[in-house]
PDB file of N, CA and C in Angstrom:
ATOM      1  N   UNK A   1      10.872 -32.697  34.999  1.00  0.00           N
ATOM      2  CA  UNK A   1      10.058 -31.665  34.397  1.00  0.00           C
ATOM      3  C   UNK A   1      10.064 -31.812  32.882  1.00  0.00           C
ATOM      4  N   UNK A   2       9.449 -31.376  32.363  1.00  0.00           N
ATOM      5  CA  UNK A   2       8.878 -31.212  30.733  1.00  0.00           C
ATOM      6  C   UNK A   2       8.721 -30.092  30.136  1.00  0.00           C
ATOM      7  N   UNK A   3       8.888 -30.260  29.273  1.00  0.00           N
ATOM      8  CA  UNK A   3       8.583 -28.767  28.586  1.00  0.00           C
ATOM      9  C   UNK A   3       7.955 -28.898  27.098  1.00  0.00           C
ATOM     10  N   UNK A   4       7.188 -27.967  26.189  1.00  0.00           N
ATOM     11  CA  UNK A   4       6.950 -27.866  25.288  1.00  0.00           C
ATOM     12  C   UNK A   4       7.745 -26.959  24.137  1.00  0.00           C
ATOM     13  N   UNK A   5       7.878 -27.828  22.951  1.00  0.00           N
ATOM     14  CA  UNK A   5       9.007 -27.332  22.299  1.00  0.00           C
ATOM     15  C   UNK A   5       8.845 -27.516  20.860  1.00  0.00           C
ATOM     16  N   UNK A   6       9.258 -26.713  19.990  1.00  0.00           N
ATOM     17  CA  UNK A   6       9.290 -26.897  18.576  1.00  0.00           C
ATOM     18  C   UNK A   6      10.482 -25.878  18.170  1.00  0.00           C
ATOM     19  N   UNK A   7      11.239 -26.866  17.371  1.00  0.00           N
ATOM     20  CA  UNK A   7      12.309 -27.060  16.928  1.00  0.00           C
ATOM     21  C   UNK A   7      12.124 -26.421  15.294  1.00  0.00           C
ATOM     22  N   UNK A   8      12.693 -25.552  14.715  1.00  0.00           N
ATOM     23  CA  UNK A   8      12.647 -24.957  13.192  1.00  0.00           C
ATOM     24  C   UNK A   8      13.944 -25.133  12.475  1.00  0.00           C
ATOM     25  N   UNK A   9      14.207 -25.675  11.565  1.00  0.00           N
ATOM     26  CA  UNK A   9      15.186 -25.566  10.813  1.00  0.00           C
ATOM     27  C   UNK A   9      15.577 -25.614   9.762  1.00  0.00           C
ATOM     28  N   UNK A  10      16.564 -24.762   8.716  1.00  0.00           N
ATOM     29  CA  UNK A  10      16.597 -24.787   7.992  1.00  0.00           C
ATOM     30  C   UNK A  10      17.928 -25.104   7.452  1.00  0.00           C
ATOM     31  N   UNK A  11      17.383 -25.625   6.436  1.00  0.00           N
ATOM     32  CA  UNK A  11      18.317 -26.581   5.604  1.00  0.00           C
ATOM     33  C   UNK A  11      18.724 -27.139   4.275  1.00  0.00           C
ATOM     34  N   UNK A  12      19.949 -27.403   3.889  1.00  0.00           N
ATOM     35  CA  UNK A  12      20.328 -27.265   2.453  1.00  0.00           C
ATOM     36  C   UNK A  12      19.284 -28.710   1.778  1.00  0.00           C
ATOM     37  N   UNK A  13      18.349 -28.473   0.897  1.00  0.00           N
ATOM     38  CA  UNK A  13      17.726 -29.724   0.501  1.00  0.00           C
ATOM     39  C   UNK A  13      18.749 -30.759   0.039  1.00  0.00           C
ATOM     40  N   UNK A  14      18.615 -31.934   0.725  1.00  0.00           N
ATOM     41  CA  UNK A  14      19.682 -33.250   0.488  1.00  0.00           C
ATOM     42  C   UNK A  14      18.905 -34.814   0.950  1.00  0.00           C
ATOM     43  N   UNK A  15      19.559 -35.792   0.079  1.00  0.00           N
ATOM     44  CA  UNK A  15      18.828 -36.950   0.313  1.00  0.00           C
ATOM     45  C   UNK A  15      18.925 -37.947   1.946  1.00  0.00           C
ATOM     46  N   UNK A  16      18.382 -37.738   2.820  1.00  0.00           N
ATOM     47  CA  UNK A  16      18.956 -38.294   3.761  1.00  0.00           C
ATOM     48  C   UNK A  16      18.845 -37.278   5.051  1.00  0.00           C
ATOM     49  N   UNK A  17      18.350 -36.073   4.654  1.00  0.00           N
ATOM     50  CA  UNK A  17      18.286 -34.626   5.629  1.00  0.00           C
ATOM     51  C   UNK A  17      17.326 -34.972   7.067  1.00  0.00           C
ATOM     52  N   UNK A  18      16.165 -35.866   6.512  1.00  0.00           N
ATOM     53  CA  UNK A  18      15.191 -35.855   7.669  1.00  0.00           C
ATOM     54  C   UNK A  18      15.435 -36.940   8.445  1.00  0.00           C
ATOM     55  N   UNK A  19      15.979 -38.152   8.006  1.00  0.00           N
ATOM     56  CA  UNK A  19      16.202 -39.153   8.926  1.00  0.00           C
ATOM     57  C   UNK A  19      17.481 -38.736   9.702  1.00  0.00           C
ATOM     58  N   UNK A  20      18.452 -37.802   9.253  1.00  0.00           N
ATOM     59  CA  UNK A  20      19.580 -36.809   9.865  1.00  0.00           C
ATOM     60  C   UNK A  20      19.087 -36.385  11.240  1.00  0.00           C
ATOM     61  N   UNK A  21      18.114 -35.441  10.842  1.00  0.00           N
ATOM     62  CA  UNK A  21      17.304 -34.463  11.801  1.00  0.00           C
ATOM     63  C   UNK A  21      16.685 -35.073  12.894  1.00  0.00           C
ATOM     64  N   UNK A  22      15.760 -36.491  12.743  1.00  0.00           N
ATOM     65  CA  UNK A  22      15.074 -37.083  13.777  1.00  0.00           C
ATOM     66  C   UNK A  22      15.810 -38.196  14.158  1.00  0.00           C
ATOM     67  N   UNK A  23      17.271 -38.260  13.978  1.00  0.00           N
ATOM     68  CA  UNK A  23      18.385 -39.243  15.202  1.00  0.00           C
ATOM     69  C   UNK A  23      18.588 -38.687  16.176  1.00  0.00           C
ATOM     70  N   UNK A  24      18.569 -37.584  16.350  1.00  0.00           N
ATOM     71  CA  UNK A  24      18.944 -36.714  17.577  1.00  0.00           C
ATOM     72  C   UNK A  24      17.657 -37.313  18.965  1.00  0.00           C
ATOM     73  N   UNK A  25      16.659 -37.355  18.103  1.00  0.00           N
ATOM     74  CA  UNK A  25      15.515 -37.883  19.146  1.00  0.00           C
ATOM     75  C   UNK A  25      15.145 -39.282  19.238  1.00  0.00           C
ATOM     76  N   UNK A  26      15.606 -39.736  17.977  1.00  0.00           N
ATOM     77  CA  UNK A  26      15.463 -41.723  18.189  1.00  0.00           C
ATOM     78  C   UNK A  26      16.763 -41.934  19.339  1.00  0.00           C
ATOM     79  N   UNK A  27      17.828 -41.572  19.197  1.00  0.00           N
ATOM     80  CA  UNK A  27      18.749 -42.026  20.099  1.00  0.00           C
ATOM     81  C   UNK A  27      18.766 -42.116  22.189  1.00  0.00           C
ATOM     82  N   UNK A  28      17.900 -40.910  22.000  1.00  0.00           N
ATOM     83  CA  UNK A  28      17.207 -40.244  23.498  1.00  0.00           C
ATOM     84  C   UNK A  28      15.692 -41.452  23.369  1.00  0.00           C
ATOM     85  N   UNK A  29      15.573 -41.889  22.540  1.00  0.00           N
ATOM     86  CA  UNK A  29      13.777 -42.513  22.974  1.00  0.00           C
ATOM     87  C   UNK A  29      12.888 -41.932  22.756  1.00  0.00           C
ATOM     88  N   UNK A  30      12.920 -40.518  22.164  1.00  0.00           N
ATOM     89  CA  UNK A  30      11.968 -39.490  22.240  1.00  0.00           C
ATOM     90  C   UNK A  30      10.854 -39.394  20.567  1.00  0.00           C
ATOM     91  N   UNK A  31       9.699 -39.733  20.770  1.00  0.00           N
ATOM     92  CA  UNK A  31       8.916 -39.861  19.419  1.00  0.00           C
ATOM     93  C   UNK A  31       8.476 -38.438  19.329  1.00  0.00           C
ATOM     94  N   UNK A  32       8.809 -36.987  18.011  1.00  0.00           N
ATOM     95  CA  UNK A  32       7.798 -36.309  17.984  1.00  0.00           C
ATOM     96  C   UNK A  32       6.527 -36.189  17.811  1.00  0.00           C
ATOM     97  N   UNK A  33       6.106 -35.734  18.453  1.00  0.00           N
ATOM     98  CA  UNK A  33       4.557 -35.236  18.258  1.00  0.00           C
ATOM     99  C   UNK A  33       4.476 -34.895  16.500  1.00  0.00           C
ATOM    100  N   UNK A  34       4.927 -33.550  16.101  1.00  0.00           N
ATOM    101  CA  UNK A  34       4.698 -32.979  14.753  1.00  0.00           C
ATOM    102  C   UNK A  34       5.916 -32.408  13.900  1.00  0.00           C
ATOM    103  N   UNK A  35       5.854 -33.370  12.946  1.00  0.00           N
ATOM    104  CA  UNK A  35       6.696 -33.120  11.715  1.00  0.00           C
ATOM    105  C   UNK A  35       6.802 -32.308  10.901  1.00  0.00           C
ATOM    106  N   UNK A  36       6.939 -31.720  10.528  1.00  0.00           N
ATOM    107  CA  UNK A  36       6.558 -30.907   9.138  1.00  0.00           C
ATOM    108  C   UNK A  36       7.686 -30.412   7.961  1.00  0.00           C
ATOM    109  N   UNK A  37       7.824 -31.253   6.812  1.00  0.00           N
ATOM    110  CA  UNK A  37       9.154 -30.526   6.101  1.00  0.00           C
ATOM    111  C   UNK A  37       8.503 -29.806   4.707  1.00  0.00           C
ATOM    112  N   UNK A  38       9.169 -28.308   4.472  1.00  0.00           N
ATOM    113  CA  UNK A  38       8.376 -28.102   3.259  1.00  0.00           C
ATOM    114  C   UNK A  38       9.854 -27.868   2.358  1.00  0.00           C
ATOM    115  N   UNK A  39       9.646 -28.107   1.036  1.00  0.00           N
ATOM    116  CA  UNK A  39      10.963 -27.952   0.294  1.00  0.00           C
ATOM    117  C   UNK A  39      10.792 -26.417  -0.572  1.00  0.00           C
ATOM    118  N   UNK A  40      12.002 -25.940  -0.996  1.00  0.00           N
ATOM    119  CA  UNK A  40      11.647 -24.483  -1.839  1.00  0.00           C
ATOM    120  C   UNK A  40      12.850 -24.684  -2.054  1.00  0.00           C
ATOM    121  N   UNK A  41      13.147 -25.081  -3.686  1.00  0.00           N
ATOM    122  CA  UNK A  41      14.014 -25.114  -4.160  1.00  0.00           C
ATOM    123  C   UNK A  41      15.226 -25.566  -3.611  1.00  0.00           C
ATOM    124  N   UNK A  42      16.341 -25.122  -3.357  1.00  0.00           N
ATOM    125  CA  UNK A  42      17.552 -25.936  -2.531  1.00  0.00           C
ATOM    126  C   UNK A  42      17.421 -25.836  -1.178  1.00  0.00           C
ATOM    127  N   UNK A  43      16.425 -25.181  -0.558  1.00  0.00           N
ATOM    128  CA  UNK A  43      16.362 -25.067   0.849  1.00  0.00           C
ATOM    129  C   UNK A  43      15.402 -26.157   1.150  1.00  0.00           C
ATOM    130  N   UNK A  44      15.218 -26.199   2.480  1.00  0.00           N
ATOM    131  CA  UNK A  44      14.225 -27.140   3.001  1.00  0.00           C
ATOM    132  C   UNK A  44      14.032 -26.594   5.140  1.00  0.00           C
ATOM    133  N   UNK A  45      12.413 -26.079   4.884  1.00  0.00           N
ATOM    134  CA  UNK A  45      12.445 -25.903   5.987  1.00  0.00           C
ATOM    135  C   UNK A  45      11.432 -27.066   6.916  1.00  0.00           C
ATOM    136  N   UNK A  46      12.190 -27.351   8.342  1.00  0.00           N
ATOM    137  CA  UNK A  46      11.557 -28.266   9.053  1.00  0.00           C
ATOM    138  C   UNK A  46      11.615 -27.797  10.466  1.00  0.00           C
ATOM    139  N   UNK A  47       9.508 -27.984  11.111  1.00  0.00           N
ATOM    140  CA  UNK A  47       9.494 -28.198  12.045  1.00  0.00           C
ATOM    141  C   UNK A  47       9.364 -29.344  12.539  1.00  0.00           C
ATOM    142  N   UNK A  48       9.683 -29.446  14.041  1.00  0.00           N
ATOM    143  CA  UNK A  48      10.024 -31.108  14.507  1.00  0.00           C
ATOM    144  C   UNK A  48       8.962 -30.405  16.350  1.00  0.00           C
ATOM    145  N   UNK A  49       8.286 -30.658  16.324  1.00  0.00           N
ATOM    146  CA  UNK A  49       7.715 -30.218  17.931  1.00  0.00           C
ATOM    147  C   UNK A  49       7.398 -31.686  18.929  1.00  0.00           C
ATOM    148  N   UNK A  50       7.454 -31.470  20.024  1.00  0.00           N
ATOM    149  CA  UNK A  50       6.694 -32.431  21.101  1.00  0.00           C
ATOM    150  C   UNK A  50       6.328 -31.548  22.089  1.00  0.00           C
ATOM    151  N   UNK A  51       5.141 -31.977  22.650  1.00  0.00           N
ATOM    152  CA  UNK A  51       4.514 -31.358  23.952  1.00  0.00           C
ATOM    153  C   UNK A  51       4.641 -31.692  25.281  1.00  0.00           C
ATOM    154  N   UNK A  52       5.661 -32.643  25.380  1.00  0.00           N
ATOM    155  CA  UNK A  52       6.218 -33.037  26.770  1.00  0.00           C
ATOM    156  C   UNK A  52       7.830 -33.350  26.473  1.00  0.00           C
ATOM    157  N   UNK A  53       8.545 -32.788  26.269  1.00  0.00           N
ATOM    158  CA  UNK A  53      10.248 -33.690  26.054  1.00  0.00           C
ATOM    159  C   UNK A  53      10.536 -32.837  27.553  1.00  0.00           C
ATOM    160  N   UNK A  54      11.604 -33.806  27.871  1.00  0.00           N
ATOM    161  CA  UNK A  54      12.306 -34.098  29.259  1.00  0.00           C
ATOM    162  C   UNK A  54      13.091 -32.497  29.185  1.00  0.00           C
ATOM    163  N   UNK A  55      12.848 -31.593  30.151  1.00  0.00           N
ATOM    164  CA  UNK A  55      13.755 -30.008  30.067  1.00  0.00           C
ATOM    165  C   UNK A  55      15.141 -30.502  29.542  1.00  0.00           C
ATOM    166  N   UNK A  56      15.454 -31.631  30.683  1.00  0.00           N
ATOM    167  CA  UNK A  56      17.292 -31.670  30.330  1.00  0.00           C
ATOM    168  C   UNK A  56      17.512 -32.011  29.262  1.00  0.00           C
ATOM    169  N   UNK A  57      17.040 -32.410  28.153  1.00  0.00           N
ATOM    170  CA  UNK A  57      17.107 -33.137  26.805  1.00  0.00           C
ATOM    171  C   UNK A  57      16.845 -31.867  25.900  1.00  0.00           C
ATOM    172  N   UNK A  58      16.230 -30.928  26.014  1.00  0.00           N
ATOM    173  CA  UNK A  58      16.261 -29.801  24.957  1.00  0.00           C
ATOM    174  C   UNK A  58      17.326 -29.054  24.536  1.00  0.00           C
ATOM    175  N   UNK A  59      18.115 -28.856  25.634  1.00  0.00           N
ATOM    176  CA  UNK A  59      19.774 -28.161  24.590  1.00  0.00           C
ATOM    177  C   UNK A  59      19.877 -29.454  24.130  1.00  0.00           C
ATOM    178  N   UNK A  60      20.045 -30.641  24.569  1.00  0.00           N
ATOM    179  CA  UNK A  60      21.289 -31.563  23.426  1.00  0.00           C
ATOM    180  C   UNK A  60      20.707 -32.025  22.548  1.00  0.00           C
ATOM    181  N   UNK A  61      19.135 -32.036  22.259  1.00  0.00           N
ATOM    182  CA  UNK A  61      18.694 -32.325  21.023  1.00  0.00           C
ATOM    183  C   UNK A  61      18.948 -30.873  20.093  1.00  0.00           C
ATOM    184  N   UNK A  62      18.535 -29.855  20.343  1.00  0.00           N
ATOM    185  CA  UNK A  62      19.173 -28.725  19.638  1.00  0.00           C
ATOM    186  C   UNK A  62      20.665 -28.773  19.300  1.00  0.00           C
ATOM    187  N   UNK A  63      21.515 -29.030  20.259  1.00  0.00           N
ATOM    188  CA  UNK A  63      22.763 -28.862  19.880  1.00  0.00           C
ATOM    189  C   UNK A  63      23.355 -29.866  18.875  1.00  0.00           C
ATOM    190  N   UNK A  64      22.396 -31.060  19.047  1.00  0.00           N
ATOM    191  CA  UNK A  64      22.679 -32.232  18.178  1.00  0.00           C
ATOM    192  C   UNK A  64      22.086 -31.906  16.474  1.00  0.00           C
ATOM    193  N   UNK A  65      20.674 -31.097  16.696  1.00  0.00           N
ATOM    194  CA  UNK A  65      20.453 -30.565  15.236  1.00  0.00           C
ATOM    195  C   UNK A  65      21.406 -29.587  15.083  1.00  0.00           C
ATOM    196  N   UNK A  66      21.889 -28.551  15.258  1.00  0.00           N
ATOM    197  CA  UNK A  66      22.790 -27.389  14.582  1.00  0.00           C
ATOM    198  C   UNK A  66      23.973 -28.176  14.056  1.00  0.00           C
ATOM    199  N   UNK A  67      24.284 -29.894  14.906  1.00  0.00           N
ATOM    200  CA  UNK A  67      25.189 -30.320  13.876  1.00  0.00           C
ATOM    201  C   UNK A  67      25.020 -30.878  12.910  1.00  0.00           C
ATOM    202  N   UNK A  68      23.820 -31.337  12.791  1.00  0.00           N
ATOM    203  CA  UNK A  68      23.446 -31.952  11.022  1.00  0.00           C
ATOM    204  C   UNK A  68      24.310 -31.409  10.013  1.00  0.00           C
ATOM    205  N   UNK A  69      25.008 -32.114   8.867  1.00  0.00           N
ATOM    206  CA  UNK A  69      25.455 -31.474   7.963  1.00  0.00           C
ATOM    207  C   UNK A  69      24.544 -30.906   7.147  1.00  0.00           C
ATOM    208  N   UNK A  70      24.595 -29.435   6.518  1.00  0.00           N
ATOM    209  CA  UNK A  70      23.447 -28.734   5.840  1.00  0.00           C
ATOM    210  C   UNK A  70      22.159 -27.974   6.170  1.00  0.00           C
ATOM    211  N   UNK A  71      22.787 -28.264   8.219  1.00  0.00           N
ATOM    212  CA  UNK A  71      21.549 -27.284   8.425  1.00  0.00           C
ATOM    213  C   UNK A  71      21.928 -25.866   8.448  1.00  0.00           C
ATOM    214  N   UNK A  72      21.463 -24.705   7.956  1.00  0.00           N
ATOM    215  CA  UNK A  72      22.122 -23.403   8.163  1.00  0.00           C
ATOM    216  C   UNK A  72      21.391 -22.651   9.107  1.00  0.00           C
ATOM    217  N   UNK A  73      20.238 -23.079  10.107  1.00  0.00           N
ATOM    218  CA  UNK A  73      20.094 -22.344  11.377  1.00  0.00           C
ATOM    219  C   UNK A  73      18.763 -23.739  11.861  1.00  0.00           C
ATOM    220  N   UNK A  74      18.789 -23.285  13.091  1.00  0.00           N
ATOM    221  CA  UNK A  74      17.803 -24.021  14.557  1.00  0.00           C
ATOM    222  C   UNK A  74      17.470 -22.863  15.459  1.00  0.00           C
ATOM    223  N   UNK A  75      16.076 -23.086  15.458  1.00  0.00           N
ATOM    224  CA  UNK A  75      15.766 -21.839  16.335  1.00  0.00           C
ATOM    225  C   UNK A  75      14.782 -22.574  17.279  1.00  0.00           C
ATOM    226  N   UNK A  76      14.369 -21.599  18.168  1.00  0.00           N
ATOM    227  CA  UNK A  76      13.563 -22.844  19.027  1.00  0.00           C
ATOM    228  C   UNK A  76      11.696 -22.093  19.308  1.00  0.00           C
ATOM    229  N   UNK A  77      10.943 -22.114  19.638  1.00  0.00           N
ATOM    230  CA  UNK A  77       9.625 -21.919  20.001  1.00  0.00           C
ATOM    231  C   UNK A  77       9.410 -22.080  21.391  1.00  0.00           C
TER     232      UNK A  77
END
């Protein structure tokens, strides 16, 4: 089964933050659909969505972003 999903997070702006964020899904095989990072001063917020990821793969890609160093929340859609 599949599911549709977008991923929000926010995060301390740092060099190295987004290629951080999208290992969680290179490691699984998984290409997102839609990126989006906007910066505001030391923060940095990013959505990461796909319209088909595998159900069983959505906690551990979440659980794998909340461990990024510098993210201070993951919420899901």
């Amino acid at each position: 089964m599949f599911a549709a999903v977008r991923f929000r997070v926010d995060a301390d702006a740092s060099p190295g933050l987004l290629p951080r964020l999208l290992q969680p899904f290179a490691r699984r095989d998984l290409v997102p659909d839609h990126l989006q990072a906007v910066r505001s001063d030391d923060s940095v917020s990013v959505a990461i969505a796909m319209g088909a990821m595998p159900q069983e793969m959505v906690h551990l890609v979440e659980g794998n972003l909340r461990q990024v160093i510098g993210v201070r929340a993951v919420t899901r859609d």
